[in-house]
Protein backbone atom coordinates (compact mmCIF):
# COMPACT_ATOMS: atom_id res chain seq x y z
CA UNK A 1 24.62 7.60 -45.86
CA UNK A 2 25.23 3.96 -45.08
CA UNK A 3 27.66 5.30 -42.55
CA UNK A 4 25.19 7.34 -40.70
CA UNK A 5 22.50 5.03 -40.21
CA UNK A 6 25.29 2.38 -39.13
CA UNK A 7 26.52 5.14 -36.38
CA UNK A 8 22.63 5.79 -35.26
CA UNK A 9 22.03 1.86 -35.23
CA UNK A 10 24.72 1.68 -32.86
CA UNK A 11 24.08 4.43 -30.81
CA UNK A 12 20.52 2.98 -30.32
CA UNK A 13 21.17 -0.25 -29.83
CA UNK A 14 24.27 0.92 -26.73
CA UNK A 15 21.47 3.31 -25.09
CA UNK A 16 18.79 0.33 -24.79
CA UNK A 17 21.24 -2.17 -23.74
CA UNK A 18 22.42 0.26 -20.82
CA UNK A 19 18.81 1.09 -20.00
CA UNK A 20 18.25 -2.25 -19.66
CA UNK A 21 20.99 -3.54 -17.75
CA UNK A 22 20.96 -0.55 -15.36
CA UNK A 23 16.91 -1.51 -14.61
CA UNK A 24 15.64 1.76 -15.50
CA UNK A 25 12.81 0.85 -16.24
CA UNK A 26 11.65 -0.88 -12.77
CA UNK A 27 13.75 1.97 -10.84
CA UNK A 28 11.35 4.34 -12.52
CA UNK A 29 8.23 2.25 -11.74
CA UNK A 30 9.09 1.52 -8.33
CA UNK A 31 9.71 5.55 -7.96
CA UNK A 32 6.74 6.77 -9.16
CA UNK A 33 4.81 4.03 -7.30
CA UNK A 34 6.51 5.23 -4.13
CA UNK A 35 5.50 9.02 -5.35
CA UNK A 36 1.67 8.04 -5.95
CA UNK A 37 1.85 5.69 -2.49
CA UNK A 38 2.86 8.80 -0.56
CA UNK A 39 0.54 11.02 -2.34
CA UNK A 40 -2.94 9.22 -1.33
CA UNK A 41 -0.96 8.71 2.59
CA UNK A 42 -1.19 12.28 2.66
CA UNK A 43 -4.57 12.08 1.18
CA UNK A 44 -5.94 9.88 3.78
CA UNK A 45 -3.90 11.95 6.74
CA UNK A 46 -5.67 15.05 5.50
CA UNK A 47 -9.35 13.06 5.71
CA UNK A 48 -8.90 11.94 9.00
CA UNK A 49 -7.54 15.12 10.27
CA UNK A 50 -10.99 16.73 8.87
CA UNK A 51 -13.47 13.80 10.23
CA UNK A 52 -11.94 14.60 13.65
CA UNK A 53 -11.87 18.34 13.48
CA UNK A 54 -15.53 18.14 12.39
CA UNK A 55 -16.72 15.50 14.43
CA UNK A 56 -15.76 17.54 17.20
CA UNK A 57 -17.91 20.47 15.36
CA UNK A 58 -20.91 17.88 15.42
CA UNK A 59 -21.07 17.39 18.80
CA UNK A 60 -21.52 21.35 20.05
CA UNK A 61 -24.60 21.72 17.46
CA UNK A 62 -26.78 20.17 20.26
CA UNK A 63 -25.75 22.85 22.65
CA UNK A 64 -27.58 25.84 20.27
């Protein structure tokens, strides 16, 4: 039993050390940073597209 919690020790303490020295976890909070940047981008494309389409709207009410 000894023998299997030594091999599991092990085993967890190789996978953090490589998580750690390969930066995973900034790579992975840069990346999903860059995800949620790009989302709201698109966000804020998509509003002005739809203040100019209906400020153009606005302006041929006066012509009822």
């Amino acid at each position: 039993m000894a023998t299997v919690i030594g091999s599991v020790n092990k085993l967890i303490n190789q996978t953090s050390t490589q998580i750690l020295e390969n930066h995973i976890p900034q790579k992975l909070a840069d990346m999903i940073n860059t995800v949620v940047n790009t989302g709201f981008q698109v966000v804020e494309d998509v509003l002005k597209i739809t203040q100019d389409l209906t400020k153009a709207s606005d302006s041929n009410e006066g012509d009822s």
